[in-house]
Protein backbone atom coordinates (compact mmCIF):
# COMPACT_ATOMS: atom_id res chain seq x y z
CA UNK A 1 87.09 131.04 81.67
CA UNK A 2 90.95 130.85 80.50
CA UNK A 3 91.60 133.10 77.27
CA UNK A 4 92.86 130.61 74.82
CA UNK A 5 93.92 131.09 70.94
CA UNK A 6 94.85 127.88 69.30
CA UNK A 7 96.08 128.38 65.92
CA UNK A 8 97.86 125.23 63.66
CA UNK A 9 101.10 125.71 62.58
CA UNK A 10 100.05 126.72 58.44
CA UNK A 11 97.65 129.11 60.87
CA UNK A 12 100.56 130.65 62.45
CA UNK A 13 102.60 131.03 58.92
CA UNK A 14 100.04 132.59 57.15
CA UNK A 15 98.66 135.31 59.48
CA UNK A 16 102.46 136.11 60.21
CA UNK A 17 103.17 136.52 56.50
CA UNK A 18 99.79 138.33 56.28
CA UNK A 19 100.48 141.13 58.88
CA UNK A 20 104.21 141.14 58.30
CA UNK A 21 103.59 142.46 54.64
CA UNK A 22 102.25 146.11 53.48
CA UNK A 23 98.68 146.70 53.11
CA UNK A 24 98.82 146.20 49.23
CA UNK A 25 99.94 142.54 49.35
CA UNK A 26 97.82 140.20 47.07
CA UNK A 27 98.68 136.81 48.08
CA UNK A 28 99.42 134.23 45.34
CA UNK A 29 96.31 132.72 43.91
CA UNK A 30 97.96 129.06 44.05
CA UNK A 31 97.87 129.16 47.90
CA UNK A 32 95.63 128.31 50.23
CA UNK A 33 97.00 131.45 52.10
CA UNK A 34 93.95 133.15 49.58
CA UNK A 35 91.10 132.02 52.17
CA UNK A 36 92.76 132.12 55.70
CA UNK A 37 90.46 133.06 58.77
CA UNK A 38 93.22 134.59 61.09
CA UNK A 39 90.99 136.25 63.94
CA UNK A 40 87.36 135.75 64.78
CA UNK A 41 85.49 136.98 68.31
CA UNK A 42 82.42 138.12 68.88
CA UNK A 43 80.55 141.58 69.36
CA UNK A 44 80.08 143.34 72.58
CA UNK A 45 76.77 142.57 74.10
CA UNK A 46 76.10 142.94 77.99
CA UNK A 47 72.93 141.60 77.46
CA UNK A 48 73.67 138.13 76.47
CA UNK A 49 76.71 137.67 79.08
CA UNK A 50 79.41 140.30 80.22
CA UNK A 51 82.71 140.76 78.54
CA UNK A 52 81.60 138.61 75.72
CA UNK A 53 83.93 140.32 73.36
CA UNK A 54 86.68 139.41 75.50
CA UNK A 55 85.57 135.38 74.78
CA UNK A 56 88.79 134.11 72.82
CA UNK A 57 88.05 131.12 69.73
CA UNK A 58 90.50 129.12 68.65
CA UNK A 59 90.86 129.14 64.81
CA UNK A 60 92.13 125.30 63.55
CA UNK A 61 93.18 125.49 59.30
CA UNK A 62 93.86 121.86 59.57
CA UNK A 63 90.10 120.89 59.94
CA UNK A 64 88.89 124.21 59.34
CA UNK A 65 87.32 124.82 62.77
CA UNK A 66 86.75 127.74 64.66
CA UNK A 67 85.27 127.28 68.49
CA UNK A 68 85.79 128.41 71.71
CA UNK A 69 87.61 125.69 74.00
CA UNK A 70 86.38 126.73 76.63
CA UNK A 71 82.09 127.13 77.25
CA UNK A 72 79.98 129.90 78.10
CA UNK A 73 78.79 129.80 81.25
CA UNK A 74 74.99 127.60 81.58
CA UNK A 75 72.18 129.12 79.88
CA UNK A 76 74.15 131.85 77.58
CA UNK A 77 71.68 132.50 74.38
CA UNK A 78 73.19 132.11 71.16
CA UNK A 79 70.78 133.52 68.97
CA UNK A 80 71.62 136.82 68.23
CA UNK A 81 75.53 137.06 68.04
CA UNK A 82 77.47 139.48 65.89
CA UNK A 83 80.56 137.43 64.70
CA UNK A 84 83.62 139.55 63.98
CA UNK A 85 85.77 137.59 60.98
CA UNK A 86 88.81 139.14 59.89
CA UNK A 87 90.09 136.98 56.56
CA UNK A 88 91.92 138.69 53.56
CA UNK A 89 90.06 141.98 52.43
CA UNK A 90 90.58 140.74 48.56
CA UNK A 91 88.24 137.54 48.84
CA UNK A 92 85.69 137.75 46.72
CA UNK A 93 82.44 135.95 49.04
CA UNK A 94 82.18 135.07 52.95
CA UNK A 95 78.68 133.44 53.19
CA UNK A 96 77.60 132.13 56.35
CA UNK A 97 75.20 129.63 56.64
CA UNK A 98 72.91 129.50 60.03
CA UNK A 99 70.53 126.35 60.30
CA UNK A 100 67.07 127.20 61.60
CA UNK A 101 65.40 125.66 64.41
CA UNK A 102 62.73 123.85 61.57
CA UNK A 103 65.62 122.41 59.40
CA UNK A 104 65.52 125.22 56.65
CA UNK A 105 69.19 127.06 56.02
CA UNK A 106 69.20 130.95 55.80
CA UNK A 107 72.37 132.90 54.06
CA UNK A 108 74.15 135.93 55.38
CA UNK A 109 76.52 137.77 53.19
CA UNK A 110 79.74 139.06 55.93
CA UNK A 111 81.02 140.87 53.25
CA UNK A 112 77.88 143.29 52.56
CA UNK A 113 76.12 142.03 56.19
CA UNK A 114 78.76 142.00 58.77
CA UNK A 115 76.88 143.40 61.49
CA UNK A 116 73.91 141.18 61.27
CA UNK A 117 72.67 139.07 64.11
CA UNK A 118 73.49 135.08 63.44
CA UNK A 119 71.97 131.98 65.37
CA UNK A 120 74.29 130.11 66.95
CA UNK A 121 71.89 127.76 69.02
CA UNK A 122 70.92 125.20 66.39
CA UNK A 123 74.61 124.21 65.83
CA UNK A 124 77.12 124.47 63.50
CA UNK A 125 77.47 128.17 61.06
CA UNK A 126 79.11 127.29 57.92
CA UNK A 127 81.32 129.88 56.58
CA UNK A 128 82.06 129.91 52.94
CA UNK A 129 85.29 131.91 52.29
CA UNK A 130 86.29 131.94 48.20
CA UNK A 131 89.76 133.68 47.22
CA UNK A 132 89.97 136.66 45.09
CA UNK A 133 89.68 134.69 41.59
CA UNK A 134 87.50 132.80 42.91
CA UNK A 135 89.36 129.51 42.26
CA UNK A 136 89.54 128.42 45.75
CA UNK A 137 86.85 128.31 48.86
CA UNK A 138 87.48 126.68 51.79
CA UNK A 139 84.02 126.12 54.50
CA UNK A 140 84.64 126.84 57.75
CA UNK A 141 82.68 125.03 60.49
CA UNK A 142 82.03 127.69 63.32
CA UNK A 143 80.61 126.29 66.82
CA UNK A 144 79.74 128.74 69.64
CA UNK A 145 79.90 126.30 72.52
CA UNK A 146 77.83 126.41 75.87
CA UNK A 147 78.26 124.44 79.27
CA UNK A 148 75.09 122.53 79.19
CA UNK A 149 75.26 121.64 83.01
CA UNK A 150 75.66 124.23 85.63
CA UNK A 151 79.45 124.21 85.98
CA UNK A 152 79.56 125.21 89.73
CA UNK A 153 76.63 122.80 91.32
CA UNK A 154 77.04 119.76 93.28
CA UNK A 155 76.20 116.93 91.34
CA UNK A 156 74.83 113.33 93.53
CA UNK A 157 74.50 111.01 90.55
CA UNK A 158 71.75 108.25 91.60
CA UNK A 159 73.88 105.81 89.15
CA UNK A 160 76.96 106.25 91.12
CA UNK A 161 76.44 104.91 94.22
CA UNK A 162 77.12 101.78 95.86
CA UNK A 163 75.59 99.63 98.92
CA UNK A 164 77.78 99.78 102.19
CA UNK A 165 80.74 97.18 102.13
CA UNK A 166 79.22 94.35 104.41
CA UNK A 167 78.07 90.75 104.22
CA UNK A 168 75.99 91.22 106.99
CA UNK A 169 72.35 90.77 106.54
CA UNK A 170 70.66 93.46 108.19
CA UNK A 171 72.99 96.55 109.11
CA UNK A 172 71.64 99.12 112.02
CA UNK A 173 74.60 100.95 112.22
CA UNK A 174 77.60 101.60 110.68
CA UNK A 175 80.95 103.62 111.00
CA UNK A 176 83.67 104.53 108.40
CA UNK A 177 87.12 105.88 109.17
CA UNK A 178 90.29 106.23 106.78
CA UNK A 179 94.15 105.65 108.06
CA UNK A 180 97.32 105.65 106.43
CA UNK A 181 96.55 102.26 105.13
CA UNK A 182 93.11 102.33 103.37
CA UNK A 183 89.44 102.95 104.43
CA UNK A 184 87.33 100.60 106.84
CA UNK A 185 83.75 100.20 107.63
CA UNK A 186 82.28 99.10 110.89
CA UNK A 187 79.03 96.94 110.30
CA UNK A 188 76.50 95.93 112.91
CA UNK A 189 73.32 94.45 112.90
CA UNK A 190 72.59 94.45 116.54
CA UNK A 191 74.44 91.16 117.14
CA UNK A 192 77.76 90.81 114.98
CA UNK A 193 80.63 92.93 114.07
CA UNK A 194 82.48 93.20 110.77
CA UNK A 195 84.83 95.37 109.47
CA UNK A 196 84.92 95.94 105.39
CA UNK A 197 88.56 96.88 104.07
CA UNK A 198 89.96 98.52 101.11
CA UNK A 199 92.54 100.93 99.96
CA UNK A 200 89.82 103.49 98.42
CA UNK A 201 86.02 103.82 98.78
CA UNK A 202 85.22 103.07 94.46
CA UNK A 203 87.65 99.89 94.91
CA UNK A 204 85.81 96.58 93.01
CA UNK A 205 86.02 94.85 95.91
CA UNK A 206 86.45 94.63 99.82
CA UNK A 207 88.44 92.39 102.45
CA UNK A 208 85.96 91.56 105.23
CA UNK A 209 86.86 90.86 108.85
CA UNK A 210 84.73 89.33 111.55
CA UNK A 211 86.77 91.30 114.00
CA UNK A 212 87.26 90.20 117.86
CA UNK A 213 85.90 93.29 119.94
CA UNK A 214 84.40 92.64 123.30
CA UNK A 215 80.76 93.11 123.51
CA UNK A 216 79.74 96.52 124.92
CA UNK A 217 81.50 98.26 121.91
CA UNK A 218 80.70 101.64 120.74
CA UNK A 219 80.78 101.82 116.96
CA UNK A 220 80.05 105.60 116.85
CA UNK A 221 83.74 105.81 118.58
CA UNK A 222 85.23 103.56 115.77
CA UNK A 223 88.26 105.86 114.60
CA UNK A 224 91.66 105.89 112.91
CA UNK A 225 95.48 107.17 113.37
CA UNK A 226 98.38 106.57 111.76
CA UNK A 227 98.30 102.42 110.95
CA UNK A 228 95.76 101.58 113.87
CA UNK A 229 92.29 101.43 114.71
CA UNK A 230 90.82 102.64 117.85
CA UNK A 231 87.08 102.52 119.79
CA UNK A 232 85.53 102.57 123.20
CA UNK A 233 84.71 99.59 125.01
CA UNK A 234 82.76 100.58 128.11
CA UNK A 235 84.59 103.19 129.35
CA UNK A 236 88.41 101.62 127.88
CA UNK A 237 90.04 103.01 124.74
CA UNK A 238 90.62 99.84 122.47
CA UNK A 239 93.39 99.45 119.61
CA UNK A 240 93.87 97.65 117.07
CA UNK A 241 96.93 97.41 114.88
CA UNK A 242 95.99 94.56 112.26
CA UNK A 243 92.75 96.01 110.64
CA UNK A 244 90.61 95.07 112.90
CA UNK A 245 91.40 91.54 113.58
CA UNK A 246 92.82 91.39 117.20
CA UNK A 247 91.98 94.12 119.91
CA UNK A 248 93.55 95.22 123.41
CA UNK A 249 92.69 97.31 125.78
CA UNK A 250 95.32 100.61 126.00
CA UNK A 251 94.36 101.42 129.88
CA UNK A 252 93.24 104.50 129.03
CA UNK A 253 89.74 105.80 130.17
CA UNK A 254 87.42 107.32 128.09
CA UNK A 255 84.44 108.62 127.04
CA UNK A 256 84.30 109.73 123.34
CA UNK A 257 86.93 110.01 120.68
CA UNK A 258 87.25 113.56 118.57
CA UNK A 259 89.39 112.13 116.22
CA UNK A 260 93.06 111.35 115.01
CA UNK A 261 96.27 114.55 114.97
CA UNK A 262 99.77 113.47 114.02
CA UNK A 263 99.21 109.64 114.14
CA UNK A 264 97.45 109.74 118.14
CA UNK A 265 93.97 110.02 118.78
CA UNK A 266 92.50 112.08 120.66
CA UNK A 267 89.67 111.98 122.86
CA UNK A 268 87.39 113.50 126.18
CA UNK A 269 87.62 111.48 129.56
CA UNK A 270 86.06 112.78 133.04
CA UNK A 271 88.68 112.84 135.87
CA UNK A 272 86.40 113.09 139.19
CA UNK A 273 83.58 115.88 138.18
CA UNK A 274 85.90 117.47 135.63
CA UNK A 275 86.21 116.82 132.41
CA UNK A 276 89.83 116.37 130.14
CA UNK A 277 91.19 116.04 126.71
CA UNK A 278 93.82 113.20 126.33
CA UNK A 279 96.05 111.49 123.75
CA UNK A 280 96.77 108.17 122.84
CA UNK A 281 99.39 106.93 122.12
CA UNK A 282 100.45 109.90 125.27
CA UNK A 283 102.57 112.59 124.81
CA UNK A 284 101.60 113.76 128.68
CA UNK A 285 99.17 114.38 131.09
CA UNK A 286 95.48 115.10 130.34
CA UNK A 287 94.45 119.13 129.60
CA UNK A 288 91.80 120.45 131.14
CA UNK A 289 88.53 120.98 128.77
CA UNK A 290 87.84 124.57 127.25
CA UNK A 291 84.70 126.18 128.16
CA UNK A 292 82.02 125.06 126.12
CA UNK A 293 83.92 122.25 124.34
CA UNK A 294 81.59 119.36 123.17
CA UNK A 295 82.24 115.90 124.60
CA UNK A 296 80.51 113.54 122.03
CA UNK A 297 78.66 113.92 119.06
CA UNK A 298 81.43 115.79 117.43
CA UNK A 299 82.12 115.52 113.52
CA UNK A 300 85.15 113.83 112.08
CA UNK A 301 87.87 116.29 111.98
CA UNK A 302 89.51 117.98 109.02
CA UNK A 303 92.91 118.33 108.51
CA UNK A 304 95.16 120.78 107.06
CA UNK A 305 97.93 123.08 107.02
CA UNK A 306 97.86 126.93 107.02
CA UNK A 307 99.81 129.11 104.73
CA UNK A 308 103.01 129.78 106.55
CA UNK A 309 102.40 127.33 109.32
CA UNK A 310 104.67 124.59 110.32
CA UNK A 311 101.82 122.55 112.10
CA UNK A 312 99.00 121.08 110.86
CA UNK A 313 96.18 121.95 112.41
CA UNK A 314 92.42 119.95 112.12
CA UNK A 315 89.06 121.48 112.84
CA UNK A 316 85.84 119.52 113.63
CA UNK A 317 82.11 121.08 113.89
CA UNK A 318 79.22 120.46 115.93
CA UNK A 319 78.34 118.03 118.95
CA UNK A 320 77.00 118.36 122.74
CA UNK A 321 78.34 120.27 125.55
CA UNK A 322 79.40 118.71 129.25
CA UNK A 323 75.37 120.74 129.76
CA UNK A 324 73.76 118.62 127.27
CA UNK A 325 73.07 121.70 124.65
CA UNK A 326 74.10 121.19 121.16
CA UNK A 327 77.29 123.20 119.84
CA UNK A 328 77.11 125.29 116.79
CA UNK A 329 80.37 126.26 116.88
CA UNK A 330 84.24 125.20 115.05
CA UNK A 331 86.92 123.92 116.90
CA UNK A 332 90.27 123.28 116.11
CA UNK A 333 93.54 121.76 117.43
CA UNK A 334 97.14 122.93 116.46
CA UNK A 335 98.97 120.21 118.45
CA UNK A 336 99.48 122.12 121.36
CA UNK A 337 95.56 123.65 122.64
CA UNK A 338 92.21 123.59 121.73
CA UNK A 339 90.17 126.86 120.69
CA UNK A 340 86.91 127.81 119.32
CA UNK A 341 87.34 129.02 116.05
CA UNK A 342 83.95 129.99 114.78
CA UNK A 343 83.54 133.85 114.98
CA UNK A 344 80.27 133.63 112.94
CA UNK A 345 79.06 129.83 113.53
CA UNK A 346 76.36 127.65 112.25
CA UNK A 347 72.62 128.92 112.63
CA UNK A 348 71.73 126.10 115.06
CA UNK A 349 73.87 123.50 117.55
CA UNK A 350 73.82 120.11 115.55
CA UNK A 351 75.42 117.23 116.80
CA UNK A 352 77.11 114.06 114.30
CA UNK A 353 77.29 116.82 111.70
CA UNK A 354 79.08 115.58 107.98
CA UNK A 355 81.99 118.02 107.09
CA UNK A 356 84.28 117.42 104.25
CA UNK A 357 87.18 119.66 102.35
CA UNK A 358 86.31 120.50 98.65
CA UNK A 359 86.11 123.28 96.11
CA UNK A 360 84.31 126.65 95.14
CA UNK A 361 85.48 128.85 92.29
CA UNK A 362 85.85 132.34 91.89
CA UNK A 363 84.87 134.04 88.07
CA UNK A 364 86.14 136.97 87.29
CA UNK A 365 85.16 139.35 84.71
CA UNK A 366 87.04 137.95 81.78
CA UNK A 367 86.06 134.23 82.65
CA UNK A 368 88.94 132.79 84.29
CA UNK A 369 87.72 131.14 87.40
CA UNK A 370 90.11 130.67 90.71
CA UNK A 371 89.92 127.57 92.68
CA UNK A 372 89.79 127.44 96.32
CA UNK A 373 89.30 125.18 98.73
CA UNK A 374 86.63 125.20 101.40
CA UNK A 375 84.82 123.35 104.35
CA UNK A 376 81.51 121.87 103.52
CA UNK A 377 79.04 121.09 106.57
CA UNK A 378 75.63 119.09 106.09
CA UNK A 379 73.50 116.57 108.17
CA UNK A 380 73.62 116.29 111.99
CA UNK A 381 70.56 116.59 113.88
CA UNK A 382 69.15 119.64 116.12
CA UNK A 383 68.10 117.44 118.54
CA UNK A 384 64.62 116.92 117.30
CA UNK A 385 65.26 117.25 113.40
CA UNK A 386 67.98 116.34 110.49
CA UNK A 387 69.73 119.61 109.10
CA UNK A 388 68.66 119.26 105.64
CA UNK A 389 71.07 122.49 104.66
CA UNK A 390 74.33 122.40 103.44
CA UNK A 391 76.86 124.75 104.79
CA UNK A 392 80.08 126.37 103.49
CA UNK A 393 83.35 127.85 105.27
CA UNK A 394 86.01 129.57 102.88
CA UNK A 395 88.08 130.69 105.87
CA UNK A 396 89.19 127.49 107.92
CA UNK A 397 85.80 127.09 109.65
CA UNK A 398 85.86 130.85 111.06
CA UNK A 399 82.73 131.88 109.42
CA UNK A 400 79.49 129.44 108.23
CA UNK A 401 77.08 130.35 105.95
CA UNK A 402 74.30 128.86 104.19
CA UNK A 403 75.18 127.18 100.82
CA UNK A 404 73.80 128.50 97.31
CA UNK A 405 71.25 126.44 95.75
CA UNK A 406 73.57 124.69 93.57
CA UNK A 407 75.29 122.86 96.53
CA UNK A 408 72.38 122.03 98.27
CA UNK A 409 71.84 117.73 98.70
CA UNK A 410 69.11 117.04 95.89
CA UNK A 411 65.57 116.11 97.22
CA UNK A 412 66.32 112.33 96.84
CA UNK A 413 68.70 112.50 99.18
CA UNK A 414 67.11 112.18 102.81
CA UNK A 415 68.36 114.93 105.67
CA UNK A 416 70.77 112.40 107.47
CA UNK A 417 73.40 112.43 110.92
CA UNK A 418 76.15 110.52 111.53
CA UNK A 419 77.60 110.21 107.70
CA UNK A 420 81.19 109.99 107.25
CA UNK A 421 82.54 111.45 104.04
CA UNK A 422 86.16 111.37 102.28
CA UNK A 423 87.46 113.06 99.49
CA UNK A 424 89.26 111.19 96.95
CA UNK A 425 90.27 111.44 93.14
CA UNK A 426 89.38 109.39 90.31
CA UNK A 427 90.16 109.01 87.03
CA UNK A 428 87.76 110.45 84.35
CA UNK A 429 87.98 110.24 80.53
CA UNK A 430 85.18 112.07 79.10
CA UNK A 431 82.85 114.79 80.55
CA UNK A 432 80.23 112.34 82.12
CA UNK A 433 78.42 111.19 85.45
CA UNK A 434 78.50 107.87 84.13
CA UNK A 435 79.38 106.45 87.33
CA UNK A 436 82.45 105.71 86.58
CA UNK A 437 84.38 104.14 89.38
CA UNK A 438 88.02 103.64 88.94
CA UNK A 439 90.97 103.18 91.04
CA UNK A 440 93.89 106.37 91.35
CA UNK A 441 95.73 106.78 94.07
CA UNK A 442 94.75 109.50 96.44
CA UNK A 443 97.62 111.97 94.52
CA UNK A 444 96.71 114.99 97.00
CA UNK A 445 95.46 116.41 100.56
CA UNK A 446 92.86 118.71 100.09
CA UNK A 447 94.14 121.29 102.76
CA UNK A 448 90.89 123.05 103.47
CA UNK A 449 90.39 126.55 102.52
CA UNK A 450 93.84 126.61 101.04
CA UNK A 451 94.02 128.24 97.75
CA UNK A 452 95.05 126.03 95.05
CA UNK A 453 96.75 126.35 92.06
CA UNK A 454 94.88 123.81 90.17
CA UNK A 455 92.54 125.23 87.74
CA UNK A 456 90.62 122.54 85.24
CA UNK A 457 89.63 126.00 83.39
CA UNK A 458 92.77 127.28 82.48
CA UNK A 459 94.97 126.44 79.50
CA UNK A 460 97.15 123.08 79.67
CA UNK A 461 100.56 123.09 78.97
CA UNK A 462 100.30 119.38 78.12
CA UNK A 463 102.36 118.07 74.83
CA UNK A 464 100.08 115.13 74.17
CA UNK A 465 96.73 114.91 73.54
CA UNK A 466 94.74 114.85 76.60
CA UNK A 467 92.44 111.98 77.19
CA UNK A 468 92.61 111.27 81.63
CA UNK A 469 92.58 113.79 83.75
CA UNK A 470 92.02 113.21 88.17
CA UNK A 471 88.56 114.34 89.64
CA UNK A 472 87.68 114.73 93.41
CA UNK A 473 84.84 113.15 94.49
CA UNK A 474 83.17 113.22 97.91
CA UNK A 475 82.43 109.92 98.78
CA UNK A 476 79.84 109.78 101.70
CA UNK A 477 78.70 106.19 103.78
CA UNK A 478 75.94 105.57 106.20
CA UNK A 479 73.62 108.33 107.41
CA UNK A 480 70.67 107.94 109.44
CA UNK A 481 67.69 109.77 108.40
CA UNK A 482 64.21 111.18 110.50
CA UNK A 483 62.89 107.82 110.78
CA UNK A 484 65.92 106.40 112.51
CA UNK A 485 66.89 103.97 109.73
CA UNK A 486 70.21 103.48 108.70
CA UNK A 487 71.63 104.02 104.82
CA UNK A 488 72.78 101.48 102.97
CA UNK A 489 74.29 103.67 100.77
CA UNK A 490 78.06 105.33 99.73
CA UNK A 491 76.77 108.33 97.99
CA UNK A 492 79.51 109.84 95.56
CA UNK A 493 79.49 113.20 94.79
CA UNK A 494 81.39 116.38 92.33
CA UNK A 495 81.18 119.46 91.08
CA UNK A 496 80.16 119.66 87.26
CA UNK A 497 83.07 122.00 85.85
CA UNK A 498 85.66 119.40 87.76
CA UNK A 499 84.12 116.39 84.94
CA UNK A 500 84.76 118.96 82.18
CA UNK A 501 87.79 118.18 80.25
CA UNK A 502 90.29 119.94 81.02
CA UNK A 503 91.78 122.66 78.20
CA UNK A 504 94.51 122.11 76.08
């Protein structure tokens, strides 16, 4: 939570002529300067949420409003709050007036009562500050606002979700893979091909192509670098370079595809008994495979760039070894060698695991929370059973560990493998899961465990009202759950506190 004090400009002039004079000043009757709230805060009280004291309310004279921009956290009581109003010592009555829970108004006297207990949870507290003479009063309206949604949980809104881009009739499996031009889906139902295209996942609509592969292909290959689009035919790397339209064989020999680094792709082929990593389009002769590498069943990389790193570098989890076991493990590729990564990995191998960059935030004591970015894991199968746990990596996929509660997939959403998900912004204009679907261009990379400097909690330094601000959402297509049937769905999902509007 970002401090914040918010005063209007007649705010600012009185409590500066206020404290600027001696201790004896009587301000003129004729002014509304004779019933100014300049400071109000709350009471120390551990037991209703640390450092509440420290909670900072902005004070607007305009529309004489006092609130805190920014929430408590979820499920703060506001029943028994000691309000701490500084106004002019001469005023002759501060009454607050606390609405009950049955409609009935109780009266509190601040000047005679200012350490009582007041009830903040049935809304508004009117305070009634009258000047000296008594010939003015102006009535505050004092709100003590609440998050009512848990700020830091994962949110899957069942009304924002859309079928899988396709106009084929009965999909069995599907693929989804982003380049530098937009975002395609692969389509099958056991018979014909299609490809869906469109520059972002919550576009209104999508560009279908009944593309020209060669039987035999292997849409779990499908993948994307730079421009192009790539998949395995047999045992021959395909490419595409109009969307999808026209394929030709590169020459190249191989068996599965890890995914795209620096506009090549880059996949596993076997060379006599052993097994090599290659690149298309080449940039030499195959390596040979690490120790315990996984040759299919991988998840879609992630890329990013470390802090103080001229490289990029992108990290994929999961998949089965050249012994048929089932990899637990992070591994990553700096453009020059492979490398296990994971020093403490996930709790069981998984292949066709889901992993996608997003965001966790740090509190601190006085409420102003940190973002970070982090590695999320969830899906793939154990080789009998869908993973039904999500799992989170704050350190570049170096160390896994099992998700709080609040990020866990909700209980109508089916354990699943072989999901793709992306991250991109939208644009929001109220604090809602309405579903909203509109089109922003992707403004940022979301370099995984990275720490940002982007913090919708902290204070704006915006000169205009604001009414848009950009969300991340996680968009996620396909899945296949226990039963083997394939979902028709593009799940979108976002943390609560990144829907909040931002403070200005």
């Amino acid at each position: 939570m970002k401090k914040l004090t918010v005063l209007s400009l007649s705010a600012i002039f009185a409590a500066s002529a206020f404290v600027g004079c001696n201790s004896d000043y009587t301000p003129a009757e004729n002014t509304s300067s004779s019933v100014v709230v300049y400071s109000f805060n709350l009471s120390k009280d551990d037991s209703v949420v640390a450092n509440l004291d420290t909670v900072f309310f902005s004070i607007d004279l305009d529309r004489a409003r006092i609130y805190n921009a920014d929430s408590l956290p979820f499920g703060t009581k506001t029943d028994k709050l000691v309000p701490v109003i500084k106004m002019l010592e001469s005023a002759s009555a501060a009454t607050l007036t606390v609405r009950r829970a049955d409609g009935t108004d109780t009266l509190y006297n601040y000047l005679t009562n200012s350490t009582d207990t007041i009830d903040f949870s049935n809304g508004p507290v009117l305070l009634n500050v009258v000047s000296p003479s008594g010939a003015f009063s102006t009535t505050y309206t004092i709100e003590v606002l609440v998050h009512q949604l848990k700020g830091d949980s994962l949110v899957w809104d069942k009304m924002a979700r859309r079928p899988l881009p396709t106009q084929l009739a009965n999909v069995k499996e599907q693929r989804t893979v982003r380049n530098d031009k937009g975002i395609y889906t692969l389509t099958s139902d056991g018979y014909a091909l299609q490809i869906a295209y469109a520059a972002r996942p919550d576009a209104s609509s999508w560009d279908y192509v009944i593309t020209g592969l060669p039987s035999g292909a292997d849409i779990s290959s499908f993948a994307a670098a730079g421009s192009d689009l790539y998949i395995i035919v047999g045992d021959l790397l395909y490419r595409s370079p109009d969307g999808g339209l026209t394929w030709n064989s590169t020459g190249a020999k191989w068996s599965h595809i890890y995914g795209a680094y620096d506009g090549r792709v880059i996949g596993a082929m076997r060379s006599g008994a052993a097994w090599m990593i290659d690149q298309y389009p080449s940039v030499g002769s195959p390596v040979a495979l690490p120790s315990g590498m996984p040759v299919s069943g991988t998840s879609v990389p992630v890329e990013f760039s470390f802090p103080m790193s001229d490289a990029s570098q992108i990290v994929m989890v999961g998949g089965k070894k050249t012994d048929g076991s089932l990899s637990p493990d992070a591994w990553a590729f700096d453009g020059s060698q492979w490398a296990r990564i994971s020093t403490t990995s996930l709790p069981v191998g998984l292949e066709n695991v889901t992993v996608v960059p997003f965001f966790t935030f740090v509190t601190n004591s006085a409420y102003v929370a940190t973002e970070y970015s982090v590695l999320l894991a969830f899906g793939g199968n154990d080789g009998t059973t869908n993973n039904a746990d999500v799992y989170i990596s704050n350190d570049y996929g170096m160390t896994w560990a099992k998700g709080e509660s609040l990020i866990q997939l909700p209980d109508y959403i089916s354990p699943m493998h072989s999901a793709q998900a992306y991250v991109y912004d939208s644009v929001l204009g109220s604090r809602s899961a309405d579903g909203l679907w509109t089109s922003l261009p992707l403004s940022y990379r979301i370099p995984a465990s990275a720490r940002l400097e982007y913090m919708p909690f902290a204070g704006s330094r915006a000169t205009e009202p604001i009414t848009t601000w950009n969300c991340p959402f996680i968009y996620v297509f396909g899945g296949v759950d226990n039963t083997g049937a394939l979902s028709q769905t593009i799940w979108r999902a976002t943390l609560n506190c990144l829907t909040f509007k931002p403070i200005q």
